[in-house]
Protein backbone atom coordinates (compact mmCIF):
# COMPACT_ATOMS: atom_id res chain seq x y z
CA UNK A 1 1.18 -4.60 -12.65
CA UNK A 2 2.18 -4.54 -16.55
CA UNK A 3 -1.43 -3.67 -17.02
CA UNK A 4 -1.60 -0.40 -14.63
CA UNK A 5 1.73 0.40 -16.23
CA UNK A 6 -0.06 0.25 -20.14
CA UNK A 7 -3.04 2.66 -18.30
CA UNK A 8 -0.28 4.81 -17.20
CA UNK A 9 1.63 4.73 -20.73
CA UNK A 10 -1.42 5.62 -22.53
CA UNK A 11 -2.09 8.71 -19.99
CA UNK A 12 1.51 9.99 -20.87
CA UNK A 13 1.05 9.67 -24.12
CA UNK A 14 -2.45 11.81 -23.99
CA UNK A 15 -0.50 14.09 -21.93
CA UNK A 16 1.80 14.44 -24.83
CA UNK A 17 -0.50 15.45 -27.53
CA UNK A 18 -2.49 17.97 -25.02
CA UNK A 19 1.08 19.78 -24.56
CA UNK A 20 0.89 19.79 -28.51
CA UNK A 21 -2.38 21.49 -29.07
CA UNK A 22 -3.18 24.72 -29.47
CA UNK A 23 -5.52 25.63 -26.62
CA UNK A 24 -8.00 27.74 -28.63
CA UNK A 25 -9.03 25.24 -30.78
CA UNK A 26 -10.28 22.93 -27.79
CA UNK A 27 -13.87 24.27 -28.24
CA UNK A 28 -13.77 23.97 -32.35
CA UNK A 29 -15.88 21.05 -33.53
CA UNK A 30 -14.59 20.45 -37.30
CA UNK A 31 -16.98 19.29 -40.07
CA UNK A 32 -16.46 15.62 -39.89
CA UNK A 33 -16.20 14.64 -35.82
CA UNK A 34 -18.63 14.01 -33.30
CA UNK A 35 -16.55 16.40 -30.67
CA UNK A 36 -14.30 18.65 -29.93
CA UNK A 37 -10.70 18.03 -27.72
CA UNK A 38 -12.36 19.88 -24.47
CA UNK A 39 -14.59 16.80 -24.86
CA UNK A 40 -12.40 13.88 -25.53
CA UNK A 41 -10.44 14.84 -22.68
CA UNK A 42 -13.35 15.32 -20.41
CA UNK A 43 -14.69 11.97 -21.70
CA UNK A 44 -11.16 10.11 -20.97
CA UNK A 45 -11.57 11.34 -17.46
CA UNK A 46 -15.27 10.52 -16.89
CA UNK A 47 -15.23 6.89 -18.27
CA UNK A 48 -11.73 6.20 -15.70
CA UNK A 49 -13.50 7.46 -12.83
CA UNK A 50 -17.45 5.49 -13.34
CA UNK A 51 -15.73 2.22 -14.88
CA UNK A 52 -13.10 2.12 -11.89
CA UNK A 53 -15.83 2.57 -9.40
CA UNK A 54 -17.52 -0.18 -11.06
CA UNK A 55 -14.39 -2.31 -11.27
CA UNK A 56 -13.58 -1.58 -7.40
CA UNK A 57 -17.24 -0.16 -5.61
CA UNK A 58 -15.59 1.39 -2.88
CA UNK A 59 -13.87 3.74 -5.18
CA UNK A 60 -14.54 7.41 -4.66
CA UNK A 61 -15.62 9.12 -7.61
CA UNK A 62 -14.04 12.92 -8.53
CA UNK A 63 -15.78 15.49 -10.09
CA UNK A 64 -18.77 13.40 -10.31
CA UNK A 65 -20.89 16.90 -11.62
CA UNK A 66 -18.80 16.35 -14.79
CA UNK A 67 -20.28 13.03 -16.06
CA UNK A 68 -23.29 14.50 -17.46
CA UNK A 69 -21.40 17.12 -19.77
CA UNK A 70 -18.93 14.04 -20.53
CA UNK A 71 -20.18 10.67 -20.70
CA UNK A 72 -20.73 8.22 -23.74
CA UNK A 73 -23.48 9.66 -25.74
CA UNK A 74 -23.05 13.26 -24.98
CA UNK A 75 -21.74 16.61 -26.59
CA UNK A 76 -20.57 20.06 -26.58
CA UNK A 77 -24.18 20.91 -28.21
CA UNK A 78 -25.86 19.67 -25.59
CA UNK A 79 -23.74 21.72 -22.95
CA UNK A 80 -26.30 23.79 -20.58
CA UNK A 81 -23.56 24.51 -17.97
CA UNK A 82 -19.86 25.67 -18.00
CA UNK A 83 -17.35 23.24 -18.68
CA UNK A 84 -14.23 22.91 -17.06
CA UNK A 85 -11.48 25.19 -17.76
CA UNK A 86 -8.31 23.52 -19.28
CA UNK A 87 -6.18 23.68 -16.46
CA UNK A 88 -8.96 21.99 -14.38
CA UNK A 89 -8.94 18.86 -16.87
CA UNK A 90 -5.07 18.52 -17.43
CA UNK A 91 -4.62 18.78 -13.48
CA UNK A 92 -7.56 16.15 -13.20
CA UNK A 93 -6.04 13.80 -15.62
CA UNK A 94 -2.81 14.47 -13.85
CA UNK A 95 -4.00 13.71 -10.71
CA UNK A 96 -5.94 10.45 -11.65
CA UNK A 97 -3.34 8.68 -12.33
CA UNK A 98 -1.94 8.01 -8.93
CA UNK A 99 -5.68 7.66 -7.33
CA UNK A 100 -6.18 5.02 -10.19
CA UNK A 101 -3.32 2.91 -9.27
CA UNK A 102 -3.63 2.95 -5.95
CA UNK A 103 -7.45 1.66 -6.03
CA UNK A 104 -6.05 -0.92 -8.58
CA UNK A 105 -2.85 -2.52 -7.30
CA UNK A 106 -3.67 -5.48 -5.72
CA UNK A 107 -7.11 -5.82 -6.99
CA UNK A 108 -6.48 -7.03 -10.82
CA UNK A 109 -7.95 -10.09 -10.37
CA UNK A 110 -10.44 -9.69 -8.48
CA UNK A 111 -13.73 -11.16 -10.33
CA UNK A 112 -16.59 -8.17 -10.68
CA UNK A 113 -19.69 -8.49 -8.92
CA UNK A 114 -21.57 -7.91 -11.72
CA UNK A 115 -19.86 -7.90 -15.29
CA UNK A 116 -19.33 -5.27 -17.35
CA UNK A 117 -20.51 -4.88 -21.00
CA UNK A 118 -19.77 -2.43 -24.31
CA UNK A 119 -22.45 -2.68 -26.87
CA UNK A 120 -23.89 -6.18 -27.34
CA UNK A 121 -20.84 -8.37 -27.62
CA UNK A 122 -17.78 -7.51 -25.19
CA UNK A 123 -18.51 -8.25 -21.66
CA UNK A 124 -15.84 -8.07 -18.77
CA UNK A 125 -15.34 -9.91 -15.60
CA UNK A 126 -12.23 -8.44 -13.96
CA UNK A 127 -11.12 -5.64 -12.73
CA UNK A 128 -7.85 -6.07 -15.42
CA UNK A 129 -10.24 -6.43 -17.86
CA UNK A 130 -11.72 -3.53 -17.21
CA UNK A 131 -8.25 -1.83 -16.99
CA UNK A 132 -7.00 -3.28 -20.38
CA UNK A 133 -10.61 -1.28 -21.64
CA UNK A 134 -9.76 2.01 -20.27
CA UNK A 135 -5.88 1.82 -21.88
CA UNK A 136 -7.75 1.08 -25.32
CA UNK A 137 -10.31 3.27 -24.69
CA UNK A 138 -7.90 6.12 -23.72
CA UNK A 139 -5.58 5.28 -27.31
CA UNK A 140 -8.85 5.71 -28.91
CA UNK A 141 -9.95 9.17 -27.71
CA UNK A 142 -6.02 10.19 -27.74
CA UNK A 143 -5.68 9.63 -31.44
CA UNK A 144 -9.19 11.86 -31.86
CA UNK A 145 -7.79 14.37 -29.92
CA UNK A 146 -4.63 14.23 -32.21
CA UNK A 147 -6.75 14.37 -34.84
CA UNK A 148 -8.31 17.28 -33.67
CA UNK A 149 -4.99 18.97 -33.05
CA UNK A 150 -4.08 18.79 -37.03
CA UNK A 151 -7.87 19.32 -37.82
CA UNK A 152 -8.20 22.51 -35.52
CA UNK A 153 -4.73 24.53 -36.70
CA UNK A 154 -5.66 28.19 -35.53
CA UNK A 155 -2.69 29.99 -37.16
């Protein structure tokens, strides 16, 4: 349970620094980063949803038409549809918090069928591994998009 409740604290805490930012600069790209904040949030969302249906295989993804604008490896260049407004990704980061939790409690230790790996060396076998991932993972692309937020100051 202390693990859901470090995904949940990191969630808040992106929360936070999206209530800080200036909405106008979510589609600026600065000199110097891979992406923009429309995309780190996008990306925080998209890497929950395929890594918890991975972690539990009944899980239903949501807005699975988002993964290709979103998902490791992509960017804002490569964008040949419109992305989601910002009210669509606050509300869906909003709302995945409680579908999250609900497909994880319980299931923590439950061994993967088939591990999971990042890059060549860090390979996971539960579903709390997976979870302890996606609170890193979510730090990671929160401090970007705080970053971003300093980097991008429309006045």
């Amino acid at each position: 349970m202390e693990t859901i409740k470090q995904l949940n604290f990191a969630r808040t805490y992106t929360l936070g620094k999206l209530r800080q930012s200036n909405e106008a600069a979510w589609d600026i790209q600065p000199k110097g980063f891979n992406n923009t904040i429309r995309w780190n949030i996008g990306h925080i969302f998209v890497l929950v949803e395929k890594l918890t249906q991975k972690a539990i295989p009944t899980y239903e993804l949501e807005h699975a038409e988002w993964i290709p604008l979103f998902a490791p490896g992509t960017t804002p260049k490569g964008w040949e549809v419109e992305p989601p407004t910002n009210e669509e990704l606050v509300n869906a980061l909003k709302n995945q918090s409680e579908r999250i939790k609900a497909a994880l409690e319980g299931n923590l230790q439950n061994v993967l069928a088939e591990p999971v790996s990042i890059g060549k060396y860090h390979q996971m076998n539960t579903v709390e591994a997976i979870v302890q991932f996606l609170s890193w993972h979510e730090g990671v692309h929160s401090g970007i998009i705080h970053a971003l937020n300093r980097a991008t100051i429309v006045e």
